[in-house]
C-alpha atoms as a PDB file:
ATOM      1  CA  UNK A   1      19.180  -9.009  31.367  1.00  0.00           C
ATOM      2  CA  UNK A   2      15.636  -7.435  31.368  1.00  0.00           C
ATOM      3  CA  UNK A   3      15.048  -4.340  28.478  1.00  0.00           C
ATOM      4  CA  UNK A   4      14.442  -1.105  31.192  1.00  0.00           C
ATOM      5  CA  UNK A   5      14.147   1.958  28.547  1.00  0.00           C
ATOM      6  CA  UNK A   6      10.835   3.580  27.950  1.00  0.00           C
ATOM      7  CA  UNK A   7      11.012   1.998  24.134  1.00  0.00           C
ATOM      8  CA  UNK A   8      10.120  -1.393  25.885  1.00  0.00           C
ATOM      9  CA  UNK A   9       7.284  -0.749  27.678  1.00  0.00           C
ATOM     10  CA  UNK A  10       5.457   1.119  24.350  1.00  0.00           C
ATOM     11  CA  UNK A  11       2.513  -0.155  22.753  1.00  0.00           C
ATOM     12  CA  UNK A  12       3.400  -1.802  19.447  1.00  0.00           C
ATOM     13  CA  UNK A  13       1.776   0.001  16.680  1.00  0.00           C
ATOM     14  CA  UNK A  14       0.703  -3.431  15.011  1.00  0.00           C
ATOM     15  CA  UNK A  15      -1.528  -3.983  18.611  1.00  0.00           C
ATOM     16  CA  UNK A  16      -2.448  -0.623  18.365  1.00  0.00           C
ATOM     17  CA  UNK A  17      -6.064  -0.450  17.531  1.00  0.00           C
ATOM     18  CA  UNK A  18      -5.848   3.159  15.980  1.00  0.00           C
ATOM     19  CA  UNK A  19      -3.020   2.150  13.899  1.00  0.00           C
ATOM     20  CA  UNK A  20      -4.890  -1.023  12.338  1.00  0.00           C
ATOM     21  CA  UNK A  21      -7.940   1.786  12.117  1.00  0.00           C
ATOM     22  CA  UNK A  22      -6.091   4.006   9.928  1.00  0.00           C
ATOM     23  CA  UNK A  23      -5.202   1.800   7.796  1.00  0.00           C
ATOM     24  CA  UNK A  24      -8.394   0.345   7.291  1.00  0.00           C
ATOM     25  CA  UNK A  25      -9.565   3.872   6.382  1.00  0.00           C
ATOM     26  CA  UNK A  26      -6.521   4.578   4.455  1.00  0.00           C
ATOM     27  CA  UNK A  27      -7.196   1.178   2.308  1.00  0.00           C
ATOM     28  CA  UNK A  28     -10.859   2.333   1.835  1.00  0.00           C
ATOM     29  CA  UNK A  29     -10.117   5.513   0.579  1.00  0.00           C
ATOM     30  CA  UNK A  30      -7.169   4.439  -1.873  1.00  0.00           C
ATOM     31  CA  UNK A  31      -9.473   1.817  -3.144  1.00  0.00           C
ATOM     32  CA  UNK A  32     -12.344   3.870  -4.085  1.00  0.00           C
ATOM     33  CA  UNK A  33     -10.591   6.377  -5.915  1.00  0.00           C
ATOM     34  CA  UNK A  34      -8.397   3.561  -8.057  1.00  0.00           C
ATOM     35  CA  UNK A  35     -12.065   2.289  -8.818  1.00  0.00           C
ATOM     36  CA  UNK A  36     -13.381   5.797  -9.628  1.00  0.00           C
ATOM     37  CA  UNK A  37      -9.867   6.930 -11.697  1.00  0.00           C
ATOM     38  CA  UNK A  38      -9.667   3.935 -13.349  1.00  0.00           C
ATOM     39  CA  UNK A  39     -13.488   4.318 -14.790  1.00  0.00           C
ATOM     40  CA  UNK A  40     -12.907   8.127 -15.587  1.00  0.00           C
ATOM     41  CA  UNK A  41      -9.629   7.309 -17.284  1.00  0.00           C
ATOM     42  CA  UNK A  42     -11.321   4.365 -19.012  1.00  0.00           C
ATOM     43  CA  UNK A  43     -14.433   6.549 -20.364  1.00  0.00           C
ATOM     44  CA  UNK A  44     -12.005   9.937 -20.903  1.00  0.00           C
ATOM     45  CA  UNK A  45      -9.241   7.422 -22.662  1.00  0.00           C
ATOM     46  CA  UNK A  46      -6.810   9.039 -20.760  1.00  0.00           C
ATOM     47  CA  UNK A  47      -3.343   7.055 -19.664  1.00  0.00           C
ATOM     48  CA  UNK A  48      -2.888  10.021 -16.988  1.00  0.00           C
ATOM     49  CA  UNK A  49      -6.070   9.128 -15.056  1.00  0.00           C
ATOM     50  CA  UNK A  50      -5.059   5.098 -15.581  1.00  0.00           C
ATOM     51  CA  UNK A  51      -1.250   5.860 -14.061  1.00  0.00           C
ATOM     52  CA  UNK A  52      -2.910   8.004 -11.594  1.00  0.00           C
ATOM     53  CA  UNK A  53      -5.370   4.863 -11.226  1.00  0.00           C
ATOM     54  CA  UNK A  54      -3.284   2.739 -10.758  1.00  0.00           C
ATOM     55  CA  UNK A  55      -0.986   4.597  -8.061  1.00  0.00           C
ATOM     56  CA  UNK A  56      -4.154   4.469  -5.729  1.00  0.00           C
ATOM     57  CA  UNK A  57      -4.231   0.913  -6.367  1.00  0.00           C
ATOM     58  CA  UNK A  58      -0.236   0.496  -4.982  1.00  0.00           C
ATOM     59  CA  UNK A  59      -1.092   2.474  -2.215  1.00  0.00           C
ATOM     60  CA  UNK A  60      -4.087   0.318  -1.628  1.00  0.00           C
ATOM     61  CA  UNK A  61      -2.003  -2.921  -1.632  1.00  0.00           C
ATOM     62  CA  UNK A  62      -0.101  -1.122   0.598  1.00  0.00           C
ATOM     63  CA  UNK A  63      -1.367  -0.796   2.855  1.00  0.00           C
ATOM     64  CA  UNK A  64      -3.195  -4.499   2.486  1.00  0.00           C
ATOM     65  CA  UNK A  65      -0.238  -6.022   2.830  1.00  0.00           C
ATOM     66  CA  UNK A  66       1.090  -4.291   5.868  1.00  0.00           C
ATOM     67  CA  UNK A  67      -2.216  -5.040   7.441  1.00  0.00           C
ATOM     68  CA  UNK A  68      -1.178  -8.395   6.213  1.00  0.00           C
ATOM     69  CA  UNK A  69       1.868  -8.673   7.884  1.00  0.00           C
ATOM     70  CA  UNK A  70       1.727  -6.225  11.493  1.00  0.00           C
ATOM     71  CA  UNK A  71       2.806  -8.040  14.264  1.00  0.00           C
ATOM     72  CA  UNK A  72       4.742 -10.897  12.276  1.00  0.00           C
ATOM     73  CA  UNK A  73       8.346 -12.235  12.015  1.00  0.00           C
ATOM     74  CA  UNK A  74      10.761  -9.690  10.726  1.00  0.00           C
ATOM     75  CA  UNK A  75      11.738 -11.735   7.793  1.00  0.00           C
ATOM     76  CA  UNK A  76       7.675 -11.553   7.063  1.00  0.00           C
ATOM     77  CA  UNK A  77       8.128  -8.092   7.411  1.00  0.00           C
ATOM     78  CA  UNK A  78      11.101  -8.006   4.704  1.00  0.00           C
ATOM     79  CA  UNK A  79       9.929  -9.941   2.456  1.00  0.00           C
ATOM     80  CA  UNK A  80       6.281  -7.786   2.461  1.00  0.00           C
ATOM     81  CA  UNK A  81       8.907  -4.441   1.796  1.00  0.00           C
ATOM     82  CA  UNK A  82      10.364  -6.272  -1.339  1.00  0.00           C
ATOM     83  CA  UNK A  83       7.125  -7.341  -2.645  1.00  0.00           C
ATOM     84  CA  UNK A  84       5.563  -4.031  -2.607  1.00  0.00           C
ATOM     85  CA  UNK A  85       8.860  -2.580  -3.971  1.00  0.00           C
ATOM     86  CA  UNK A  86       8.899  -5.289  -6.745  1.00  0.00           C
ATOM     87  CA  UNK A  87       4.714  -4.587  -7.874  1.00  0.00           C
ATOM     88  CA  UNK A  88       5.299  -0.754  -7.549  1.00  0.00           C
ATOM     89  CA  UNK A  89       7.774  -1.536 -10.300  1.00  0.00           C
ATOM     90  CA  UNK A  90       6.196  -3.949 -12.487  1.00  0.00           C
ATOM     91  CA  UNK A  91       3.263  -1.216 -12.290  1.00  0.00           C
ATOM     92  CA  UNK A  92       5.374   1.174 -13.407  1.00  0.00           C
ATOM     93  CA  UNK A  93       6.783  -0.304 -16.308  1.00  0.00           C
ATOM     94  CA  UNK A  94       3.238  -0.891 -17.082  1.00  0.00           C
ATOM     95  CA  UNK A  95       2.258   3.047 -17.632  1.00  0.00           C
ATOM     96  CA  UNK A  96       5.612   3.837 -19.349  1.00  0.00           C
ATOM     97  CA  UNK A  97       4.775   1.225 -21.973  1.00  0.00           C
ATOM     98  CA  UNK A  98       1.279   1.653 -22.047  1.00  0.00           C
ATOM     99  CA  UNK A  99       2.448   5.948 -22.959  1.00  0.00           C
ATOM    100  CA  UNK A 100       4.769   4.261 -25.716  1.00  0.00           C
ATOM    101  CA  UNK A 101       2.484   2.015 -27.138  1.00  0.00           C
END
């Protein structure tokens, strides 16, 4: 049997051009200020600006990877989610022992 609701009939948002715009502009934006964070935390030696650096960069690869991924397989779509969960992490153990050390 056919799908009749309203839900059907709406535009994707990975086939939405405005979508796939944003996130180009969001990616642009998150990767200029990891580049210009990461060289004031590098020049002011400060691990703040470097964490903060770095969580432009996560956001970056972000939305990268969900660029990556729009309009593929669910399972693609999954295993994107755990990646980015899994680098988020591995970032984050990064600052807390880059504060201990």
């Amino acid at each position: 049997m056919a799908c009749s609701s309203c839900a059907c009939d709406a535009e994707r948002p990975a086939h939405n051009p405005r979508w796939r715009r944003a996130l180009w502009v969001a990616l642009a934006i998150n990767a200029g200020m990891f580049t210009a964070e990461l060289v004031a935390g590098i020049a002011a030696e400060s691990r703040a600006l470097q964490a903060d650096a770095l969580d432009f960069l996560g956001d970056a690869a972000n939305y990268a990877i969900s660029l990556g991924v729009a309009g593929m397989a669910l399972t693609w779509r999954a295993r994107a989610a755990f990646f980015k969960g899994a680098t988020l992490a591995a970032l984050g153990f990064y600052v807390i022992a880059a504060t201990l050390w």
